[in-house]
PDBML (XML) file of the C-alpha atoms, coordinates in Angstrom:
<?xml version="1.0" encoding="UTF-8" ?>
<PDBx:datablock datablockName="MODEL"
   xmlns:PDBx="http://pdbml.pdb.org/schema/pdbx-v50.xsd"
   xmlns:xsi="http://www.w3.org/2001/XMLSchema-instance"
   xsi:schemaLocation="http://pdbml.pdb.org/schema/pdbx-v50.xsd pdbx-v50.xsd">
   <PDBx:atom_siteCategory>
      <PDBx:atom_site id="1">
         <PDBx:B_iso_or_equiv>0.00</PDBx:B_iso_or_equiv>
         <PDBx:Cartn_x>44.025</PDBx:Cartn_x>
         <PDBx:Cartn_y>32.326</PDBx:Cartn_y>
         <PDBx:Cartn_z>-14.755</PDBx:Cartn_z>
         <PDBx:auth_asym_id>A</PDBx:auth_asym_id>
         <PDBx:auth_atom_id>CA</PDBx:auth_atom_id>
         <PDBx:auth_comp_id>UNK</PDBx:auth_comp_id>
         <PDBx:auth_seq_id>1</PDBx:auth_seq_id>
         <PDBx:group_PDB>ATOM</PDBx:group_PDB>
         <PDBx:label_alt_id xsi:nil="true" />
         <PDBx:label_asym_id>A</PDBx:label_asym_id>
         <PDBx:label_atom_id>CA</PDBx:label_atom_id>
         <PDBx:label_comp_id>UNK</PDBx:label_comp_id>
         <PDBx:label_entity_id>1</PDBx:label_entity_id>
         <PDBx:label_seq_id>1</PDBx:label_seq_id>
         <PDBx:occupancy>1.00</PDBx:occupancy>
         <PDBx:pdbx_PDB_model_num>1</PDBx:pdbx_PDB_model_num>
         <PDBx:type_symbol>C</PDBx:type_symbol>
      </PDBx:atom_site>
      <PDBx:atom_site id="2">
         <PDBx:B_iso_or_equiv>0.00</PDBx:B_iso_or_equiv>
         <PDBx:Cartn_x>43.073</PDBx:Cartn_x>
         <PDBx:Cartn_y>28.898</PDBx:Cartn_y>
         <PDBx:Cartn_z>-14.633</PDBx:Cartn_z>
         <PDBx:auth_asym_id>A</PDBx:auth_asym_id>
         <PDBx:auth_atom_id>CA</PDBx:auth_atom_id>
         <PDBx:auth_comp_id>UNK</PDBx:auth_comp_id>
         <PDBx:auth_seq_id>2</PDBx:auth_seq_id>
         <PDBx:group_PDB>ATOM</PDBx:group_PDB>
         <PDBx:label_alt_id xsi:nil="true" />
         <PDBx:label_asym_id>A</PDBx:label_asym_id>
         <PDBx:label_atom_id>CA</PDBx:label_atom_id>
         <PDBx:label_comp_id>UNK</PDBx:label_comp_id>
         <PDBx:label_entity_id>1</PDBx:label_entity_id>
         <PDBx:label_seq_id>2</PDBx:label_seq_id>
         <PDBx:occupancy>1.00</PDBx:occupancy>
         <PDBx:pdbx_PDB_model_num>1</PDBx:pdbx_PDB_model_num>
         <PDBx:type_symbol>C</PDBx:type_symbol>
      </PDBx:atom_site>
      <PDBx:atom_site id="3">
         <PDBx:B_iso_or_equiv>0.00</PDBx:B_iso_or_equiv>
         <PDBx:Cartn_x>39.260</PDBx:Cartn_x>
         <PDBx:Cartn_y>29.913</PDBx:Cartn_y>
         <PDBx:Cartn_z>-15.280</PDBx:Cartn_z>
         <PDBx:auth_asym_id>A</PDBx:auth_asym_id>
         <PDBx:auth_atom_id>CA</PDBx:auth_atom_id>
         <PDBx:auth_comp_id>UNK</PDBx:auth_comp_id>
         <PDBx:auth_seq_id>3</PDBx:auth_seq_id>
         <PDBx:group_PDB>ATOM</PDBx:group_PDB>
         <PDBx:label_alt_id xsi:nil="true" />
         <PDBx:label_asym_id>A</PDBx:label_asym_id>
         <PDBx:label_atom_id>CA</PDBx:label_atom_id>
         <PDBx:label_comp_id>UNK</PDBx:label_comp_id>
         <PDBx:label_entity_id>1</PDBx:label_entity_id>
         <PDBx:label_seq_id>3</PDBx:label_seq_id>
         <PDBx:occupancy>1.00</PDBx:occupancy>
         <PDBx:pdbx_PDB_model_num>1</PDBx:pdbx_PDB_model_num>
         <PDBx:type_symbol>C</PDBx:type_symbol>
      </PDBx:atom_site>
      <PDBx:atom_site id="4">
         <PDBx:B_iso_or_equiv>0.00</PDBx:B_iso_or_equiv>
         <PDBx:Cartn_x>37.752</PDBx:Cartn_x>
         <PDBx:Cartn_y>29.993</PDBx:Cartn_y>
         <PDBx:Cartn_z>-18.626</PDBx:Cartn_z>
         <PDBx:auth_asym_id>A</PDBx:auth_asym_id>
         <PDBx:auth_atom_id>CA</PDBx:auth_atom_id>
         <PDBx:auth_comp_id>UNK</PDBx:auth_comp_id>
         <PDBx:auth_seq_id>4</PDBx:auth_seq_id>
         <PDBx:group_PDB>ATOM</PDBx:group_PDB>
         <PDBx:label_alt_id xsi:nil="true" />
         <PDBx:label_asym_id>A</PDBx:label_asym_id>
         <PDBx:label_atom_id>CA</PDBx:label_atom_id>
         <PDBx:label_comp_id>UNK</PDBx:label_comp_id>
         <PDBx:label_entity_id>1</PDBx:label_entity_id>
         <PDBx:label_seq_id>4</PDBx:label_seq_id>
         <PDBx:occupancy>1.00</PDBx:occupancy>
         <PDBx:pdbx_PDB_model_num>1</PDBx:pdbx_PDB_model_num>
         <PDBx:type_symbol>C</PDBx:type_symbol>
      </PDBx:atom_site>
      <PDBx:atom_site id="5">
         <PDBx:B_iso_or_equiv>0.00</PDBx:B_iso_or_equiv>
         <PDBx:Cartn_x>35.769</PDBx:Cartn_x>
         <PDBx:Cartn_y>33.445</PDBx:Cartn_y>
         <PDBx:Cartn_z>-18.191</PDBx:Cartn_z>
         <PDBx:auth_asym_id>A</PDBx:auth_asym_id>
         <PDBx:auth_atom_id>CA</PDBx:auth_atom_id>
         <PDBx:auth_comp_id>UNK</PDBx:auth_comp_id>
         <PDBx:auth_seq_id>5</PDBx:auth_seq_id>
         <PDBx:group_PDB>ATOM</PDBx:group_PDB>
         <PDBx:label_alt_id xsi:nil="true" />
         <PDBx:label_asym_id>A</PDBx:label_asym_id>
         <PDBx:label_atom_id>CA</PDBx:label_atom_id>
         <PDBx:label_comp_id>UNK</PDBx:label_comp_id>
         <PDBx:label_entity_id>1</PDBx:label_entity_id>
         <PDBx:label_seq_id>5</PDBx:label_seq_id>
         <PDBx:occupancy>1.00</PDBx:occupancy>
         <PDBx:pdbx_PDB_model_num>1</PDBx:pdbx_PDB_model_num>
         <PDBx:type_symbol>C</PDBx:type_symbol>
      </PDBx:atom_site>
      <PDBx:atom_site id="6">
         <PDBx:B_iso_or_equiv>0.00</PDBx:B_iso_or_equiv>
         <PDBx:Cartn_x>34.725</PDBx:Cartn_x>
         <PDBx:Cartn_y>35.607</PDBx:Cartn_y>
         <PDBx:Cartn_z>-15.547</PDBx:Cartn_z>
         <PDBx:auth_asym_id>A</PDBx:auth_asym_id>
         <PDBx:auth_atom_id>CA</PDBx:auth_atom_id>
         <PDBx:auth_comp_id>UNK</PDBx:auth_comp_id>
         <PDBx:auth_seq_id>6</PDBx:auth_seq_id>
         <PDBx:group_PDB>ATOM</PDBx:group_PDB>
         <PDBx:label_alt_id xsi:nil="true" />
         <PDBx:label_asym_id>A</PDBx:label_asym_id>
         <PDBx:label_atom_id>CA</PDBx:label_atom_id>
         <PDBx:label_comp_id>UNK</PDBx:label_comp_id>
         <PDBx:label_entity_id>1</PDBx:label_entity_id>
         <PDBx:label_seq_id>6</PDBx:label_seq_id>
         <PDBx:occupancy>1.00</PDBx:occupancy>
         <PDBx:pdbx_PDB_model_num>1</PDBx:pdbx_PDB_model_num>
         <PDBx:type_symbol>C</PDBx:type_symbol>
      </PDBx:atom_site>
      <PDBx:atom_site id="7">
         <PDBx:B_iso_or_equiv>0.00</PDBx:B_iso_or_equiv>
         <PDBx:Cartn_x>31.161</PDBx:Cartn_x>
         <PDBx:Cartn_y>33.299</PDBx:Cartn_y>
         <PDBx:Cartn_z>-15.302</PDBx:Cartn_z>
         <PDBx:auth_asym_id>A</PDBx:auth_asym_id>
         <PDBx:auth_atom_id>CA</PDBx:auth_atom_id>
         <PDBx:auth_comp_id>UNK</PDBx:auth_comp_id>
         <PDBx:auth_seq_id>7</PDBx:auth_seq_id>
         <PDBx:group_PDB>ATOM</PDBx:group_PDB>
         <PDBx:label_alt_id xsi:nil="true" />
         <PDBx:label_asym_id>A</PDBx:label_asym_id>
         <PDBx:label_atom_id>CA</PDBx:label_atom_id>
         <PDBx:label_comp_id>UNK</PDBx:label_comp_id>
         <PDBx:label_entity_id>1</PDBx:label_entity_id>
         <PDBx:label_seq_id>7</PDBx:label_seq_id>
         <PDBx:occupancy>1.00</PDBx:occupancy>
         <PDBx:pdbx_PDB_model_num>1</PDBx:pdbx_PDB_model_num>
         <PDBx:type_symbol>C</PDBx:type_symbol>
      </PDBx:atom_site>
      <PDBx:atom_site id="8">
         <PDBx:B_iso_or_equiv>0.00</PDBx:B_iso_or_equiv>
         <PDBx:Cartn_x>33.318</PDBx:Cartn_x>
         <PDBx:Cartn_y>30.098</PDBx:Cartn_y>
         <PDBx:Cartn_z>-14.466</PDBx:Cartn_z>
         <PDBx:auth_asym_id>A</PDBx:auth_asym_id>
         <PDBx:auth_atom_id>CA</PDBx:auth_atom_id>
         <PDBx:auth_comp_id>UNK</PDBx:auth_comp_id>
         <PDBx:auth_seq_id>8</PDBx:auth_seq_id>
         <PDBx:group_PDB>ATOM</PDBx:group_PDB>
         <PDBx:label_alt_id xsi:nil="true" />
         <PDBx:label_asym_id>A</PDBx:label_asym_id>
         <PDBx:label_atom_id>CA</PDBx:label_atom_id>
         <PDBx:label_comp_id>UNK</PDBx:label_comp_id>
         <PDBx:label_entity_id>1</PDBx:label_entity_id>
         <PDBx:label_seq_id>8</PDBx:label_seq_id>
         <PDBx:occupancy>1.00</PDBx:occupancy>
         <PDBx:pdbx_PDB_model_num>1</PDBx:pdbx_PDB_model_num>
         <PDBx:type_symbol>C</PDBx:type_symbol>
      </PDBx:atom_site>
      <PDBx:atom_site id="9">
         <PDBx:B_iso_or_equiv>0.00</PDBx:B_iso_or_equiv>
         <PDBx:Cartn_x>34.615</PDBx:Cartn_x>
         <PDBx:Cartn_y>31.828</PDBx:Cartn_y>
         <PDBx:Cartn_z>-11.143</PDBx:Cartn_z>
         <PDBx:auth_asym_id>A</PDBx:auth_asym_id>
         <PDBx:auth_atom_id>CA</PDBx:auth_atom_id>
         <PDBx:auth_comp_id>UNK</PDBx:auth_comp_id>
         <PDBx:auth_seq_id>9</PDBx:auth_seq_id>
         <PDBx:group_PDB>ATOM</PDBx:group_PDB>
         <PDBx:label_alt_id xsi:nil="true" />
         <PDBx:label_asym_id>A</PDBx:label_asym_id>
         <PDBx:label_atom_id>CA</PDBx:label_atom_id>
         <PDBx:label_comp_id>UNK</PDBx:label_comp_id>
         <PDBx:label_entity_id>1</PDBx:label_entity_id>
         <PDBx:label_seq_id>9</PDBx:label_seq_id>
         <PDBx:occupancy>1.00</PDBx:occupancy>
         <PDBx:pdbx_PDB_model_num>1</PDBx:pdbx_PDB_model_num>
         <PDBx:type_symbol>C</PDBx:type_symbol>
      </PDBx:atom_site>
      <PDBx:atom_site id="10">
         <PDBx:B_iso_or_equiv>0.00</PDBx:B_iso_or_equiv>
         <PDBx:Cartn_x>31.446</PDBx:Cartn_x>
         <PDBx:Cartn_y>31.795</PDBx:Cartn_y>
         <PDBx:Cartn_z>-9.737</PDBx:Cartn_z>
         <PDBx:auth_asym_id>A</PDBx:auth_asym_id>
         <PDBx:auth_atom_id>CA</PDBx:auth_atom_id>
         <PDBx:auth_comp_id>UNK</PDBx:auth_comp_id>
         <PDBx:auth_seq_id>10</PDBx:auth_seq_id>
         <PDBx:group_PDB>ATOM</PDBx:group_PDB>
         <PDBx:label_alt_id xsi:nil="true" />
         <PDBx:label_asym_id>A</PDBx:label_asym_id>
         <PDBx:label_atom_id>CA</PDBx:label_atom_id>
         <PDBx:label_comp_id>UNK</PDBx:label_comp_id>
         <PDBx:label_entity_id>1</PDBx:label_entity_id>
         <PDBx:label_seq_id>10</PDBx:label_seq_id>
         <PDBx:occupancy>1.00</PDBx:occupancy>
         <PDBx:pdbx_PDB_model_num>1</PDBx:pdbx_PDB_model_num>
         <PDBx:type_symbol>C</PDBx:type_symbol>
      </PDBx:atom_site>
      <PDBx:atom_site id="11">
         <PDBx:B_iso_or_equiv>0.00</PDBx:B_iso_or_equiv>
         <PDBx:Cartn_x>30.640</PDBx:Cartn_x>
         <PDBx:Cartn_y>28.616</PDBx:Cartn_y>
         <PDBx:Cartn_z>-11.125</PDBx:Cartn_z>
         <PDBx:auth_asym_id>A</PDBx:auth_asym_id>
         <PDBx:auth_atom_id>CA</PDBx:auth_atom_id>
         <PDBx:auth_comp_id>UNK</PDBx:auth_comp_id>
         <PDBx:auth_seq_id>11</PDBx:auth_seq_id>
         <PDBx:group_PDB>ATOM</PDBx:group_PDB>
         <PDBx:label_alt_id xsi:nil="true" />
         <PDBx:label_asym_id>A</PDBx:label_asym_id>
         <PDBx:label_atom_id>CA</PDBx:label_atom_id>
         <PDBx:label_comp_id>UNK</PDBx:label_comp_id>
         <PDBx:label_entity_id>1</PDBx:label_entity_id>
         <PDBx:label_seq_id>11</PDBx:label_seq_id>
         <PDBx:occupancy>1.00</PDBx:occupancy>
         <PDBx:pdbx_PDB_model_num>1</PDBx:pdbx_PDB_model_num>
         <PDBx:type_symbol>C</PDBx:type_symbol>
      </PDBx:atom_site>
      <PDBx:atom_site id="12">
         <PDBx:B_iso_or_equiv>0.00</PDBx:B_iso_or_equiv>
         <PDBx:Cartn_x>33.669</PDBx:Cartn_x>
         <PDBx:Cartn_y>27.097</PDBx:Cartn_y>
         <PDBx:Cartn_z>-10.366</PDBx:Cartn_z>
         <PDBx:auth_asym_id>A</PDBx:auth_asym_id>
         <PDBx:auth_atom_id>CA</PDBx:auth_atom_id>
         <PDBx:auth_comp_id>UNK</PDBx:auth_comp_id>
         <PDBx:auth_seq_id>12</PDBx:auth_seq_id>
         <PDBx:group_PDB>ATOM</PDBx:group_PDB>
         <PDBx:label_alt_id xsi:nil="true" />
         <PDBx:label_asym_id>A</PDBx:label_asym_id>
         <PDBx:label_atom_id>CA</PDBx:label_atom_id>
         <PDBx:label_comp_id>UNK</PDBx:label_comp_id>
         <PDBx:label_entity_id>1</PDBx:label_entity_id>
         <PDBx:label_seq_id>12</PDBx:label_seq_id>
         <PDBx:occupancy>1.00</PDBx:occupancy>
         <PDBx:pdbx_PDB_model_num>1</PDBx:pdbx_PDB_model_num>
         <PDBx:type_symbol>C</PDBx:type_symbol>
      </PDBx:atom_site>
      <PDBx:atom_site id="13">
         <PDBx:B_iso_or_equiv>0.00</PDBx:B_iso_or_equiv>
         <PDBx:Cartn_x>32.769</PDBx:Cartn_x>
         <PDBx:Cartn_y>27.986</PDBx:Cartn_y>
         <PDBx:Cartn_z>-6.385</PDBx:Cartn_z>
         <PDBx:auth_asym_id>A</PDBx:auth_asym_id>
         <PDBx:auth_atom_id>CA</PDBx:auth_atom_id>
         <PDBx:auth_comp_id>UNK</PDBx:auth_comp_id>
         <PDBx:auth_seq_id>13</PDBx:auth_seq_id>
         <PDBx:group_PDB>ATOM</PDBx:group_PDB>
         <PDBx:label_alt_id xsi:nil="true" />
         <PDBx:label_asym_id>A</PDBx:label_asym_id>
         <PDBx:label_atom_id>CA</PDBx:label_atom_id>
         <PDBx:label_comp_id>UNK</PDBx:label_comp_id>
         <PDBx:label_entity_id>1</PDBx:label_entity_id>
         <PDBx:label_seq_id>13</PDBx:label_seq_id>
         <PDBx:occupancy>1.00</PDBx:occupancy>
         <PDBx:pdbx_PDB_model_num>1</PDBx:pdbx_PDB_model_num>
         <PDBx:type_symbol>C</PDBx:type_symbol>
      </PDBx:atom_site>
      <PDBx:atom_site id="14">
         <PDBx:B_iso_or_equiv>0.00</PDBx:B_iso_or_equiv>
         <PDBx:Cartn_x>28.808</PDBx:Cartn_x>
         <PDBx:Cartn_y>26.809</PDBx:Cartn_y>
         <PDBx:Cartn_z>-6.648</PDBx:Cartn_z>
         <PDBx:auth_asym_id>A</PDBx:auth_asym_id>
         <PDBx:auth_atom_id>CA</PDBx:auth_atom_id>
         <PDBx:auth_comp_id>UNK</PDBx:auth_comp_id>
         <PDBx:auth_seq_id>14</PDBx:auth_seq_id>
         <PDBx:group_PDB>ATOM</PDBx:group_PDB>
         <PDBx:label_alt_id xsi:nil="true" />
         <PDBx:label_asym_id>A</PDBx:label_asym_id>
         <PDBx:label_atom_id>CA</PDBx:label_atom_id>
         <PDBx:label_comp_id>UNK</PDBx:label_comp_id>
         <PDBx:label_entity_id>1</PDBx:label_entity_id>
         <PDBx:label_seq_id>14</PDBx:label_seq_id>
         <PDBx:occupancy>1.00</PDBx:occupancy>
         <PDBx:pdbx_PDB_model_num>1</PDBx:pdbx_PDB_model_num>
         <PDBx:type_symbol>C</PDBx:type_symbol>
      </PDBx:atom_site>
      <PDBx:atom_site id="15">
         <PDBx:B_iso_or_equiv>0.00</PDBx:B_iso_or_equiv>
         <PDBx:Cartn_x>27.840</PDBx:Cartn_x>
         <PDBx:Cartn_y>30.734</PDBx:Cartn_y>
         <PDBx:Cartn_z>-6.827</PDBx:Cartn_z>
         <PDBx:auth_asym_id>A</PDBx:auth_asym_id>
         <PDBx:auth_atom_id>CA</PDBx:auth_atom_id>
         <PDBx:auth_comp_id>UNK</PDBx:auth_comp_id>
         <PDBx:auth_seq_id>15</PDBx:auth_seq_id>
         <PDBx:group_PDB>ATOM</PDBx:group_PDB>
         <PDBx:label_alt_id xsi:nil="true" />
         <PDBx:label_asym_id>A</PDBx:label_asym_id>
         <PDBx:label_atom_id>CA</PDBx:label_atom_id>
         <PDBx:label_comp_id>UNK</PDBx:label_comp_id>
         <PDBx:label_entity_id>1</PDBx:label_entity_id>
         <PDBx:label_seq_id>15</PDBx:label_seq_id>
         <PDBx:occupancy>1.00</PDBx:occupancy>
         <PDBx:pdbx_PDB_model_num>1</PDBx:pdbx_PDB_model_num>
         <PDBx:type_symbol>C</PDBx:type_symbol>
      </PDBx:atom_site>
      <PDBx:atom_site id="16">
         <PDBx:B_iso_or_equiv>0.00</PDBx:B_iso_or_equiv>
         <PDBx:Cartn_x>25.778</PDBx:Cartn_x>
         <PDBx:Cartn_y>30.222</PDBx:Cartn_y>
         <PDBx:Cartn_z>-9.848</PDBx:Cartn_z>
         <PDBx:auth_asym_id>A</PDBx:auth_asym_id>
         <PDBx:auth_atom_id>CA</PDBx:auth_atom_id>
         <PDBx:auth_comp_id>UNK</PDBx:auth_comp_id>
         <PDBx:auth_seq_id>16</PDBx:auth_seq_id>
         <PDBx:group_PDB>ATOM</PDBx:group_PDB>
         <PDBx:label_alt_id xsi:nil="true" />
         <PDBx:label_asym_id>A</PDBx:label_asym_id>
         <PDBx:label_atom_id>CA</PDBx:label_atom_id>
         <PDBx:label_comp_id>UNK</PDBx:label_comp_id>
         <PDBx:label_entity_id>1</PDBx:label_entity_id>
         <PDBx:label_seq_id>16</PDBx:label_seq_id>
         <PDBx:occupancy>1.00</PDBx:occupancy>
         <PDBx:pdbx_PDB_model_num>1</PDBx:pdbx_PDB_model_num>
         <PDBx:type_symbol>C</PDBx:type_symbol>
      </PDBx:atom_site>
      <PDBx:atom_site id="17">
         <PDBx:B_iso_or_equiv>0.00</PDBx:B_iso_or_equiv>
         <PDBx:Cartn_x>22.400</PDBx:Cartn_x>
         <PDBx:Cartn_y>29.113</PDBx:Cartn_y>
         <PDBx:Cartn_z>-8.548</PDBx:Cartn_z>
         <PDBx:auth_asym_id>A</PDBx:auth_asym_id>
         <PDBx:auth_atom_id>CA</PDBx:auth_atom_id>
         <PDBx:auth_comp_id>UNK</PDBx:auth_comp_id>
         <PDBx:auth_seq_id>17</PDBx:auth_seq_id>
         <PDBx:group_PDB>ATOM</PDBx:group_PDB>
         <PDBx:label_alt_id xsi:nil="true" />
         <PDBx:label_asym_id>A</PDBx:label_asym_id>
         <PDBx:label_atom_id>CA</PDBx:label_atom_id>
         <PDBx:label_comp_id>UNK</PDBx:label_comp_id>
         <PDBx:label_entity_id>1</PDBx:label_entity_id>
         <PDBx:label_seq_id>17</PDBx:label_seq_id>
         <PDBx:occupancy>1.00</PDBx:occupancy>
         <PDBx:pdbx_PDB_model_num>1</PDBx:pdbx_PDB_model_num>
         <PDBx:type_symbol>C</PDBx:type_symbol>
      </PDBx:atom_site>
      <PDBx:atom_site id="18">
         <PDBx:B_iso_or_equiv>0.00</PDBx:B_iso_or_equiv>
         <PDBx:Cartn_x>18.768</PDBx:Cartn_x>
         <PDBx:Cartn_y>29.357</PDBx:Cartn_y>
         <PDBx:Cartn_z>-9.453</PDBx:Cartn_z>
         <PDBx:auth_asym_id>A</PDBx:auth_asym_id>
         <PDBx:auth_atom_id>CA</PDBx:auth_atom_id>
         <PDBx:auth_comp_id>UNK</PDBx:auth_comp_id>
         <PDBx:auth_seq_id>18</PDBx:auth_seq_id>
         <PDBx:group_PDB>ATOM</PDBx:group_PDB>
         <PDBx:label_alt_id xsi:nil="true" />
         <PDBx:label_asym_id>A</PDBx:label_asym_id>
         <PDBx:label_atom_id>CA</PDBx:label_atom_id>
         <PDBx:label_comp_id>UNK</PDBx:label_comp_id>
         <PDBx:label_entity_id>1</PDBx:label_entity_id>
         <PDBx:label_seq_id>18</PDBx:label_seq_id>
         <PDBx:occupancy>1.00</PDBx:occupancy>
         <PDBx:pdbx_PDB_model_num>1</PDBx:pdbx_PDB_model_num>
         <PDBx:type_symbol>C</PDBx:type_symbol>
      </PDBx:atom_site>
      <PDBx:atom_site id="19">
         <PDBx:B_iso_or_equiv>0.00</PDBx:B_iso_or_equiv>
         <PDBx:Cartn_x>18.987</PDBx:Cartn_x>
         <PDBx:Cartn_y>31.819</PDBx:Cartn_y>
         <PDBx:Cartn_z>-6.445</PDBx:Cartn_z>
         <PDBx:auth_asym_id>A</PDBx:auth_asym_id>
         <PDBx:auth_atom_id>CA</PDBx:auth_atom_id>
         <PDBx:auth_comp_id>UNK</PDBx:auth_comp_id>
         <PDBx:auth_seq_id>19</PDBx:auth_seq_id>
         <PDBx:group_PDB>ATOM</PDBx:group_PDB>
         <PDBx:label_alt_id xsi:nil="true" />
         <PDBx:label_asym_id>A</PDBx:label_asym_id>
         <PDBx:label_atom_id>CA</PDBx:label_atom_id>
         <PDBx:label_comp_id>UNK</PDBx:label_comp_id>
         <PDBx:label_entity_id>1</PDBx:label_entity_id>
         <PDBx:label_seq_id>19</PDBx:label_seq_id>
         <PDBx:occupancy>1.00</PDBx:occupancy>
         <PDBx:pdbx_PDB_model_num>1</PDBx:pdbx_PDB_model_num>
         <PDBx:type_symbol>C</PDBx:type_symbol>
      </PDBx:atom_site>
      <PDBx:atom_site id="20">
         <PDBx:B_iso_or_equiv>0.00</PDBx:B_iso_or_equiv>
         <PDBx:Cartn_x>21.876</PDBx:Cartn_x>
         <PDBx:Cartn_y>33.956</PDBx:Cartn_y>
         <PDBx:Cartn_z>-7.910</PDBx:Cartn_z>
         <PDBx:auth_asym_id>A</PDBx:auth_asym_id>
         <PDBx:auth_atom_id>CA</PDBx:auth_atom_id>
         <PDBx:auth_comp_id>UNK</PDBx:auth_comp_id>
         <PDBx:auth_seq_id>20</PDBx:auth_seq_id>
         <PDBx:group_PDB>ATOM</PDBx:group_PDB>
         <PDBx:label_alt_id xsi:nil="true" />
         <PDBx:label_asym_id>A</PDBx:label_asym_id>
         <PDBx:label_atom_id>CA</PDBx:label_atom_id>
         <PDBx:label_comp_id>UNK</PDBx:label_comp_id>
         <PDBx:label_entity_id>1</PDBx:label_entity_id>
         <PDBx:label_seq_id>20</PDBx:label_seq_id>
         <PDBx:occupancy>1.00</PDBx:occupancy>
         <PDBx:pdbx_PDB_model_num>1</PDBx:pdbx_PDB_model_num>
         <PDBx:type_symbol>C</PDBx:type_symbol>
      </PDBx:atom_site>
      <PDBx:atom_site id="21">
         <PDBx:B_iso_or_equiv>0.00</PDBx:B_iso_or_equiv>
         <PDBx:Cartn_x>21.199</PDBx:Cartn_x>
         <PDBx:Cartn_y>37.338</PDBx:Cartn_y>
         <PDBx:Cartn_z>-9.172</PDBx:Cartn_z>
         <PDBx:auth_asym_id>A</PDBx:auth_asym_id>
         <PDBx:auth_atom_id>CA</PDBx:auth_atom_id>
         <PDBx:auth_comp_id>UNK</PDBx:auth_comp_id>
         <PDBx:auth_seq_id>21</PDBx:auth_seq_id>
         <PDBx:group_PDB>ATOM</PDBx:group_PDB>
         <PDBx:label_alt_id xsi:nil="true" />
         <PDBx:label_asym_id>A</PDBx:label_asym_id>
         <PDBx:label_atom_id>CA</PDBx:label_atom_id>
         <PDBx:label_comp_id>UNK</PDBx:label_comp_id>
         <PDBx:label_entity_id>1</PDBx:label_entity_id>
         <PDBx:label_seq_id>21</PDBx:label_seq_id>
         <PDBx:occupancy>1.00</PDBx:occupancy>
         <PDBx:pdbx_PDB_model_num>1</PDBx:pdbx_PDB_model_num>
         <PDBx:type_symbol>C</PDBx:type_symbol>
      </PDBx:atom_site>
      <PDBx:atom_site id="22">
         <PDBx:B_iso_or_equiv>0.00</PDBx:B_iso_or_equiv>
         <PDBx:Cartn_x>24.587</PDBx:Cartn_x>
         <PDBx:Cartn_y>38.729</PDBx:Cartn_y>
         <PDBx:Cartn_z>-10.783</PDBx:Cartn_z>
         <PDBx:auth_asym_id>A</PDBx:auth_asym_id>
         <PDBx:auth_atom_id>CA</PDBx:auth_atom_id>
         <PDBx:auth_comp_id>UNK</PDBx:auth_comp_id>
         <PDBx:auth_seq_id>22</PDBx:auth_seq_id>
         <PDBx:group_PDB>ATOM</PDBx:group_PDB>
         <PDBx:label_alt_id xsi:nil="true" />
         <PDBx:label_asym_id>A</PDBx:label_asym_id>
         <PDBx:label_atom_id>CA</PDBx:label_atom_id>
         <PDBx:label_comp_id>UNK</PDBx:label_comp_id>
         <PDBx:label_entity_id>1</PDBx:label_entity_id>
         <PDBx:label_seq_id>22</PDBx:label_seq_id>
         <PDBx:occupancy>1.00</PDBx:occupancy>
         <PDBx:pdbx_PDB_model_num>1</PDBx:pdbx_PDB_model_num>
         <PDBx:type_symbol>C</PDBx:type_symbol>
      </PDBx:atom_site>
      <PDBx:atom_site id="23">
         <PDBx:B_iso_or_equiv>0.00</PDBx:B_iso_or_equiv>
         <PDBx:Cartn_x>24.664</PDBx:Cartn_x>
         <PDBx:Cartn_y>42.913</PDBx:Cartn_y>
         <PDBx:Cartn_z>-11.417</PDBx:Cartn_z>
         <PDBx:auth_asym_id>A</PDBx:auth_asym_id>
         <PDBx:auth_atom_id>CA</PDBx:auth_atom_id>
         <PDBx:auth_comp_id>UNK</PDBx:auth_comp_id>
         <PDBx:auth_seq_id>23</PDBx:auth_seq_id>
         <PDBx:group_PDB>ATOM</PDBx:group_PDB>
         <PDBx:label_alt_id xsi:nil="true" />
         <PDBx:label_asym_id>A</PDBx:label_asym_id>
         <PDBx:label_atom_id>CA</PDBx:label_atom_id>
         <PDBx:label_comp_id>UNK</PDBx:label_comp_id>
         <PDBx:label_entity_id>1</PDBx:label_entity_id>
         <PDBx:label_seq_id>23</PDBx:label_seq_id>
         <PDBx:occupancy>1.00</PDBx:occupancy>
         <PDBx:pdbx_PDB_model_num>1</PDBx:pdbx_PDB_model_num>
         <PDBx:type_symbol>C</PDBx:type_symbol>
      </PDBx:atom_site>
      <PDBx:atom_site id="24">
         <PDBx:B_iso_or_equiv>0.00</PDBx:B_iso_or_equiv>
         <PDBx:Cartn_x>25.536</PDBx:Cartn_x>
         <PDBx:Cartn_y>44.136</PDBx:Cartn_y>
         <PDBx:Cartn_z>-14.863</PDBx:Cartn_z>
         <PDBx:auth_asym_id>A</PDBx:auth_asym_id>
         <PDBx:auth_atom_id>CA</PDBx:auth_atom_id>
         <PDBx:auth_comp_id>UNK</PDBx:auth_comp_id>
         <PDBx:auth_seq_id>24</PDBx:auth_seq_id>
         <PDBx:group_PDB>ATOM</PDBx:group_PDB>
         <PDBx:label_alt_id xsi:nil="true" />
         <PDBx:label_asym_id>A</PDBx:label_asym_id>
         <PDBx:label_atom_id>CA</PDBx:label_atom_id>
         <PDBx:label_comp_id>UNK</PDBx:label_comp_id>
         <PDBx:label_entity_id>1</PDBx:label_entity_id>
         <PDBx:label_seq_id>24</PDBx:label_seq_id>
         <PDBx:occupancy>1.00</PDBx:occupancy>
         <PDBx:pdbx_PDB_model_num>1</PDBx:pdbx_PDB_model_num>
         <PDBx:type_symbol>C</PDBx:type_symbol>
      </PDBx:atom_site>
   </PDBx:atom_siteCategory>
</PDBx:datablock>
């Protein structure tokens, strides 16, 4: 709940990288 959308989870965690590949 205390995330803005789904994509600021990962972010939130440093899982959004130019390495990251995210399915759908």
């Amino acid at each position: 709940p205390d995330s803005e959308s789904y994509t600021d989870v990962y972010h939130k965690y440093n899982l959004l990288t130019d390495k990251t590949v995210m399915a759908h």
